[in-house]
C-alpha atoms as a PDB file:
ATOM      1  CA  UNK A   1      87.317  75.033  62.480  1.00  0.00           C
ATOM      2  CA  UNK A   2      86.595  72.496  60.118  1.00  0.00           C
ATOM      3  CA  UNK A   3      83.505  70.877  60.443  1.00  0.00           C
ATOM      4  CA  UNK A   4      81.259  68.223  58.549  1.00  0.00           C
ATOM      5  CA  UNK A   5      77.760  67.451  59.492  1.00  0.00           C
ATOM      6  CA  UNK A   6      76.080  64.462  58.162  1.00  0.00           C
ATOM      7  CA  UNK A   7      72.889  62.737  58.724  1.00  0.00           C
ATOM      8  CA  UNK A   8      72.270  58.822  58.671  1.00  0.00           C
ATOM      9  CA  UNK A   9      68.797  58.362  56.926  1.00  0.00           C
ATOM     10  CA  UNK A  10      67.819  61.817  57.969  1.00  0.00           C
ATOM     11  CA  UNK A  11      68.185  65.578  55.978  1.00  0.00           C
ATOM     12  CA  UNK A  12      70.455  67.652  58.138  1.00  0.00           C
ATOM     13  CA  UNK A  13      69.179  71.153  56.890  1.00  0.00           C
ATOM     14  CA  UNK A  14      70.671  74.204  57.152  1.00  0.00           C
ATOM     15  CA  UNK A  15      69.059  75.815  60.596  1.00  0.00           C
ATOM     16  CA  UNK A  16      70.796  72.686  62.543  1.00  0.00           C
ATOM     17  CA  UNK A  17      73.839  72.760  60.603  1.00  0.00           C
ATOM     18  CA  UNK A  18      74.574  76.584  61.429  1.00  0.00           C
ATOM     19  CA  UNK A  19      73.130  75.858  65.398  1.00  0.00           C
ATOM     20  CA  UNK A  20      76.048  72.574  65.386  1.00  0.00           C
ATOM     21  CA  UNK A  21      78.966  75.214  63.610  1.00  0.00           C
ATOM     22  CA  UNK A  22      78.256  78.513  66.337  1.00  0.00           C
ATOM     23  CA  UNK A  23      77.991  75.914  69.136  1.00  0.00           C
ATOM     24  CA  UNK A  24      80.847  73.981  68.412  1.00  0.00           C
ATOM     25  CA  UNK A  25      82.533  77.116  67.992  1.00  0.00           C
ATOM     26  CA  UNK A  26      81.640  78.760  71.221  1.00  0.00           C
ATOM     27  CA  UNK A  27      82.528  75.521  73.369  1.00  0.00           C
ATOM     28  CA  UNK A  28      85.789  74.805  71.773  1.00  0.00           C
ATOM     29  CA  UNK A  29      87.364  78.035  71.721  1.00  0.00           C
ATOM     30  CA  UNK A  30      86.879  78.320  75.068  1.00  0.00           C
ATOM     31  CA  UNK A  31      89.789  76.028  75.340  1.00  0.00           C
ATOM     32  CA  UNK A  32      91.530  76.075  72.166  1.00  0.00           C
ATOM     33  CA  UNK A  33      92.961  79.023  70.336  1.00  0.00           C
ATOM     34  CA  UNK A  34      93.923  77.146  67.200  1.00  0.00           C
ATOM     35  CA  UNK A  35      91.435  75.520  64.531  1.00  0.00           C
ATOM     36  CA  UNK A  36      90.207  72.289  65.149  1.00  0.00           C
ATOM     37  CA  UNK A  37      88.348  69.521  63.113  1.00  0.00           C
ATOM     38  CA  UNK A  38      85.027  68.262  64.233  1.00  0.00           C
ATOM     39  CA  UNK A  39      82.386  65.397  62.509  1.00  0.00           C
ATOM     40  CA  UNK A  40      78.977  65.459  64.125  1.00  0.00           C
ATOM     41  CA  UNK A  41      76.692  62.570  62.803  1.00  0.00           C
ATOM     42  CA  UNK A  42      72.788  62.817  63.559  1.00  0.00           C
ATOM     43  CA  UNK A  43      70.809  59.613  63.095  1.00  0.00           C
ATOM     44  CA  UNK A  44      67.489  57.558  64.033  1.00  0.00           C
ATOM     45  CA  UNK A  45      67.028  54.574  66.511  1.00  0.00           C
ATOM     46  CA  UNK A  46      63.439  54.404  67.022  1.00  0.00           C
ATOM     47  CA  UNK A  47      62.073  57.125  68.340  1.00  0.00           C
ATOM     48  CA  UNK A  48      64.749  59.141  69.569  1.00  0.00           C
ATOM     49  CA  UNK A  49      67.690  60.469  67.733  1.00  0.00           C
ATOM     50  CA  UNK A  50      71.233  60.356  67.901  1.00  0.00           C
ATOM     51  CA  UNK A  51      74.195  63.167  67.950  1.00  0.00           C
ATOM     52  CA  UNK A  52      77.611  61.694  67.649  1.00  0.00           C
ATOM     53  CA  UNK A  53      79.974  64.050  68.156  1.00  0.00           C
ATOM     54  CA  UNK A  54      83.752  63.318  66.959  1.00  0.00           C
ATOM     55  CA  UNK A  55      86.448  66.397  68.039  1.00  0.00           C
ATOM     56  CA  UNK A  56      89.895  66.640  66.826  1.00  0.00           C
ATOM     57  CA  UNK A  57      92.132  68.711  68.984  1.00  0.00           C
ATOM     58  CA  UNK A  58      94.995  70.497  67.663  1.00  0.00           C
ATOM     59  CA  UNK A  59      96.983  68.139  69.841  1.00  0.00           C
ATOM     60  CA  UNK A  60      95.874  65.605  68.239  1.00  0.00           C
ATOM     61  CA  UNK A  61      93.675  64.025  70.836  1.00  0.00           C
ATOM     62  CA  UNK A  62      89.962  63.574  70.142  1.00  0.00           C
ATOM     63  CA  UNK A  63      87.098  63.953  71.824  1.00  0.00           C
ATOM     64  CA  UNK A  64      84.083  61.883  71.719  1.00  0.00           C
ATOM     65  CA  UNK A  65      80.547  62.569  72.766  1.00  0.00           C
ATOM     66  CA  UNK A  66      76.970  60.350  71.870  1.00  0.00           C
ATOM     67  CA  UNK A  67      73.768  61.591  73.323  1.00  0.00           C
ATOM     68  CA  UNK A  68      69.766  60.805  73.137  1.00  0.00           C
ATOM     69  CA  UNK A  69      66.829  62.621  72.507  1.00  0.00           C
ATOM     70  CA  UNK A  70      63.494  62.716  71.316  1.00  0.00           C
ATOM     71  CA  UNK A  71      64.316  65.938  69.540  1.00  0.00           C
ATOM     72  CA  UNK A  72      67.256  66.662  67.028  1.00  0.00           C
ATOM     73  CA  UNK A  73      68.021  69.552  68.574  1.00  0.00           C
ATOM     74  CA  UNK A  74      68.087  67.839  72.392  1.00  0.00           C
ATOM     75  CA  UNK A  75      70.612  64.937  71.272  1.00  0.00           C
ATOM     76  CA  UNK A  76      72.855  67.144  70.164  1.00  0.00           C
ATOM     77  CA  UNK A  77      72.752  69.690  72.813  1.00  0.00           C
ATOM     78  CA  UNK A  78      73.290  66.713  75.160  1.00  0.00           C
ATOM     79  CA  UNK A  79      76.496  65.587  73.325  1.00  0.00           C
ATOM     80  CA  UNK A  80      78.043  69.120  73.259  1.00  0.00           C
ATOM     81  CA  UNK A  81      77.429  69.269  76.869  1.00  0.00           C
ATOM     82  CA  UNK A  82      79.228  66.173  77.541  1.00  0.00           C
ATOM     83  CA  UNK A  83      82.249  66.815  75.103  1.00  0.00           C
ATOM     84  CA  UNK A  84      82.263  70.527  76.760  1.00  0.00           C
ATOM     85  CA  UNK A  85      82.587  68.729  80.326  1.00  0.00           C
ATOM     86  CA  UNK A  86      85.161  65.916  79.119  1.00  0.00           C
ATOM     87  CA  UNK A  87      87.623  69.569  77.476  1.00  0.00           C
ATOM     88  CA  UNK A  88      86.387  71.268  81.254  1.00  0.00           C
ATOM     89  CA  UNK A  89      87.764  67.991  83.444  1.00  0.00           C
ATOM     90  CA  UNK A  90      91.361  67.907  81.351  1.00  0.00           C
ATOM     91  CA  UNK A  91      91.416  71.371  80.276  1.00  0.00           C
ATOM     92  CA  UNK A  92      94.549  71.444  82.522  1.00  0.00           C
ATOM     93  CA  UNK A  93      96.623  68.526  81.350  1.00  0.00           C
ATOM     94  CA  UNK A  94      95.231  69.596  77.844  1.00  0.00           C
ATOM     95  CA  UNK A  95      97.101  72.663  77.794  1.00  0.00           C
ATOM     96  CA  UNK A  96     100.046  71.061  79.840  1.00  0.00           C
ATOM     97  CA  UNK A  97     100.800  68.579  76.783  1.00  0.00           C
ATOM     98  CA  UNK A  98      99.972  71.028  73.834  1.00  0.00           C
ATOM     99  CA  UNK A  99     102.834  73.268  76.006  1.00  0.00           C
ATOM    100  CA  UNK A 100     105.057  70.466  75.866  1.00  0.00           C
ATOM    101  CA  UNK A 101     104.386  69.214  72.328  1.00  0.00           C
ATOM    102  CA  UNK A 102     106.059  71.378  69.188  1.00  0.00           C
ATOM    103  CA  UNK A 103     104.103  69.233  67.215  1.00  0.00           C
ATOM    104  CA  UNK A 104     101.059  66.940  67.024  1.00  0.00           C
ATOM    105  CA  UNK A 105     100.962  63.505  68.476  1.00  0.00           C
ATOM    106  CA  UNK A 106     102.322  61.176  66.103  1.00  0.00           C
ATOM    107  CA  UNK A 107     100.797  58.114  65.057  1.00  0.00           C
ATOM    108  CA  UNK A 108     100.858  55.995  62.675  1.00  0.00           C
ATOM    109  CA  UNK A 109      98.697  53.231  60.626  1.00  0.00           C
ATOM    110  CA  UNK A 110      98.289  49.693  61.240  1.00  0.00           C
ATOM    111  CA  UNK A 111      95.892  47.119  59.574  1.00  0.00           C
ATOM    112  CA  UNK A 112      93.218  45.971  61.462  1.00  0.00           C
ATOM    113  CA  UNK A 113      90.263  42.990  60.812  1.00  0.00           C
ATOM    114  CA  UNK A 114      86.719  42.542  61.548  1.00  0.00           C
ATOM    115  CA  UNK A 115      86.742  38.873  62.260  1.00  0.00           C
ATOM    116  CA  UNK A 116      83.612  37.081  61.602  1.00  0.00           C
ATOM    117  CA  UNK A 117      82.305  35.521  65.056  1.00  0.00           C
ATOM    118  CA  UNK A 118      80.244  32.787  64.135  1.00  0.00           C
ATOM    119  CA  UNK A 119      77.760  33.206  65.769  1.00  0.00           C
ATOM    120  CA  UNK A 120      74.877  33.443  63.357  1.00  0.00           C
ATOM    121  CA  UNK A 121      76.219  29.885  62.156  1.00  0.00           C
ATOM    122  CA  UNK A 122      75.117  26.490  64.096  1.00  0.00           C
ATOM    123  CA  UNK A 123      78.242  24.900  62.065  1.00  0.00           C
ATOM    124  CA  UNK A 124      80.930  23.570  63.251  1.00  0.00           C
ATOM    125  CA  UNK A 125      83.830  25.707  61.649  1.00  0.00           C
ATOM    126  CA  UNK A 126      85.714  23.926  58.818  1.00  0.00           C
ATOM    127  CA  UNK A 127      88.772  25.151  60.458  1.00  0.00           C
ATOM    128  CA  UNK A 128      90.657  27.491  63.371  1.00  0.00           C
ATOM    129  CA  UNK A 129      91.556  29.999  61.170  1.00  0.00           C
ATOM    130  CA  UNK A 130      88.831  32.982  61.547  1.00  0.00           C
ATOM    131  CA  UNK A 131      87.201  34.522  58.093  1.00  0.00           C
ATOM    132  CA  UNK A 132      88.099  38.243  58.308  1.00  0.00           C
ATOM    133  CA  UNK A 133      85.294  40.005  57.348  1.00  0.00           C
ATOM    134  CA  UNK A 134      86.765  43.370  56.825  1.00  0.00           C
ATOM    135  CA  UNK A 135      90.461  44.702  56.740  1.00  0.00           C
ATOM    136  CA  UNK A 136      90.737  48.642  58.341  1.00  0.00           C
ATOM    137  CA  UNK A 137      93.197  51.223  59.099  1.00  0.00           C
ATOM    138  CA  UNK A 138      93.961  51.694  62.952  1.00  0.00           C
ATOM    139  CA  UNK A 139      96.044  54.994  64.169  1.00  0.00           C
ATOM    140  CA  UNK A 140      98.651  54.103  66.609  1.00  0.00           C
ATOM    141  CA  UNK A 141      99.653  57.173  68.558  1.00  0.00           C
ATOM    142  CA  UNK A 142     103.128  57.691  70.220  1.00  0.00           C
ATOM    143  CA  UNK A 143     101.982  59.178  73.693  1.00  0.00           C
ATOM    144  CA  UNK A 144     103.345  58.607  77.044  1.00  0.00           C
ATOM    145  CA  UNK A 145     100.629  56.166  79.199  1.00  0.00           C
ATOM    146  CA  UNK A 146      99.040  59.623  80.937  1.00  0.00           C
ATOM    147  CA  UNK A 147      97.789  60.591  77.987  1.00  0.00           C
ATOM    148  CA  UNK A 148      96.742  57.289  76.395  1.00  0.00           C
ATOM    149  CA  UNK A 149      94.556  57.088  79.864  1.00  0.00           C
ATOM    150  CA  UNK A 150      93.329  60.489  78.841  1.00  0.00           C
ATOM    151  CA  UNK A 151      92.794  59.962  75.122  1.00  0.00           C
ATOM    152  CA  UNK A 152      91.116  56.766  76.100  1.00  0.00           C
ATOM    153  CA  UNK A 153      88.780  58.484  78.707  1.00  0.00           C
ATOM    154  CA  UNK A 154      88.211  61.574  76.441  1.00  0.00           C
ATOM    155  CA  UNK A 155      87.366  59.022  73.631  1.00  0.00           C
ATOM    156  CA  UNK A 156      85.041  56.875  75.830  1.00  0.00           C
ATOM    157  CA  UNK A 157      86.527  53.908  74.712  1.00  0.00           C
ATOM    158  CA  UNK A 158      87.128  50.760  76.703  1.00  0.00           C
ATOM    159  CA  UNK A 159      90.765  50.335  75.949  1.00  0.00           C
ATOM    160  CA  UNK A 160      93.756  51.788  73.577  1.00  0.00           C
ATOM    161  CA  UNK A 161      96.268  50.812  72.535  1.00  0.00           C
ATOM    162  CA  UNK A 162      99.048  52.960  71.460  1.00  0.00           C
ATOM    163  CA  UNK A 163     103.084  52.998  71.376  1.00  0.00           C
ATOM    164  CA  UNK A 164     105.127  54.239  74.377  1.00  0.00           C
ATOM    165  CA  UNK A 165     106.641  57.293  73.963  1.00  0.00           C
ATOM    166  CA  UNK A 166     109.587  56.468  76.574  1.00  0.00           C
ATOM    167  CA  UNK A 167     110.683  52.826  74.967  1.00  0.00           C
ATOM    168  CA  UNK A 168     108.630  52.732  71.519  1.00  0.00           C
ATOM    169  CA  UNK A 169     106.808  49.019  72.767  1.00  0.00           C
ATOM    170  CA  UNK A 170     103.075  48.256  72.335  1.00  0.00           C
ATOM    171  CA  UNK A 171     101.319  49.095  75.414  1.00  0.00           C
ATOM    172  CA  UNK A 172      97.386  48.986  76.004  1.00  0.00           C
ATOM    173  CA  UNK A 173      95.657  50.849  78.534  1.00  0.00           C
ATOM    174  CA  UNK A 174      91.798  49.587  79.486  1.00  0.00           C
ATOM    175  CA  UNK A 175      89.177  50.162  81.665  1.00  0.00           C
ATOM    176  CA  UNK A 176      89.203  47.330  84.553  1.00  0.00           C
ATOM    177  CA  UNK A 177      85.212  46.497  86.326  1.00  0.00           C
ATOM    178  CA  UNK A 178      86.035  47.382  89.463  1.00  0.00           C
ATOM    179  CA  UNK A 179      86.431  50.990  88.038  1.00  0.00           C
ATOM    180  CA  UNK A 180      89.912  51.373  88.067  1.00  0.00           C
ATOM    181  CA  UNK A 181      92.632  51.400  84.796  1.00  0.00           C
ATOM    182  CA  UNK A 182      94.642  48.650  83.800  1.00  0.00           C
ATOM    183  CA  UNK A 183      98.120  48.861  81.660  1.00  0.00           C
ATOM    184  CA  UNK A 184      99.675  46.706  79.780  1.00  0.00           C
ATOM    185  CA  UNK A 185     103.365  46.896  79.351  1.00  0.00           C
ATOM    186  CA  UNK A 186     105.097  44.221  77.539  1.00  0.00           C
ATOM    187  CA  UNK A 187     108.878  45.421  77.982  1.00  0.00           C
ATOM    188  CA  UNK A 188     108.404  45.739  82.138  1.00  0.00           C
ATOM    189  CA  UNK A 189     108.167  42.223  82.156  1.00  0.00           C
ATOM    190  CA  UNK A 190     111.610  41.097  82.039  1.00  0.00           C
END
């Protein structure tokens, strides 16, 4: 497995570095046979600090896990233990797609902007046209809309958008407030 731990304003040292590689280790191969790639970020808000745990899966879905704690240590055992329950819940479909798949999910890159808000202005903008603050690369996945709902829950993001396997269209998939998932599919609207 490759693995990179980092620290944001803090010295990751070697004891918590080895601790993050064997557990990483023990919870993903419990799952996965193949090598995976993992980036674990530790940082400081306050008083407590931060894990942020980033797994890619030889699929190529990831796995995403933050936790809390007022010990290094703690935060990260807390974000293992989530990302170890997210691979537990889909284990299942997991394995069904990597069975089905020859090859890793394809995706590929689109730009994408940072827009500036305006909201630390009292101005009146000069014009419509937002200032772009910063210009990114997005992956785009080609993955039927099962697993863009998983890749979406696994990631713990609030939406995703990603290109349908079956017809090749933009589709987003997002998190409704009542609970539930809502998808967006341009082509079924004709």
């Amino acid at each position: 497995m490759r693995l990179q731990v980092s620290g944001k304003q803090i010295d990751v040292g070697d004891a918590l570095r080895t601790h993050v590689e064997d557990r990483l280790e023990e919870a993903v191969s419990k799952y996965f046979d193949r090598p995976v790639e993992a980036f674990v970020t530790f940082s400081k808000d306050r008083h407590e600090f931060v894990a942020d745990l980033s797994v890619h899966l030889p699929t190529g879905m990831s796995v995403q896990a933050k936790a809390r704690a007022n010990d290094v240590y703690a935060s990260f055992e807390g974000a293992a233990d989530r990302m170890e329950k997210q691979l537990r819940r889909y284990k299942r479909r997991l394995k069904n797609h990597h069975q089905h798949r020859a090859d890793p999910i394809q995706a590929i890159g689109e730009p994408s902007y940072i827009l500036d808000g305006g909201q630390n202005d009292d101005a009146e903008p000069d014009s419509l046209q937002p200032v772009i603050i910063a210009e990114m690369e997005t992956k785009i996945s080609n993955i039927s809309v099962g697993e863009a709902v998983m890749q979406m829950e696994l990631a713990g993001a609030p939406l995703l958008v990603f290109r349908n396997e079956k017809h090749g269209g933009v589709n987003v998939v997002y998190t409704r407030e009542d609970g539930n998932i809502g998808w967006i599919d341009p082509r079924n609207s004709q």
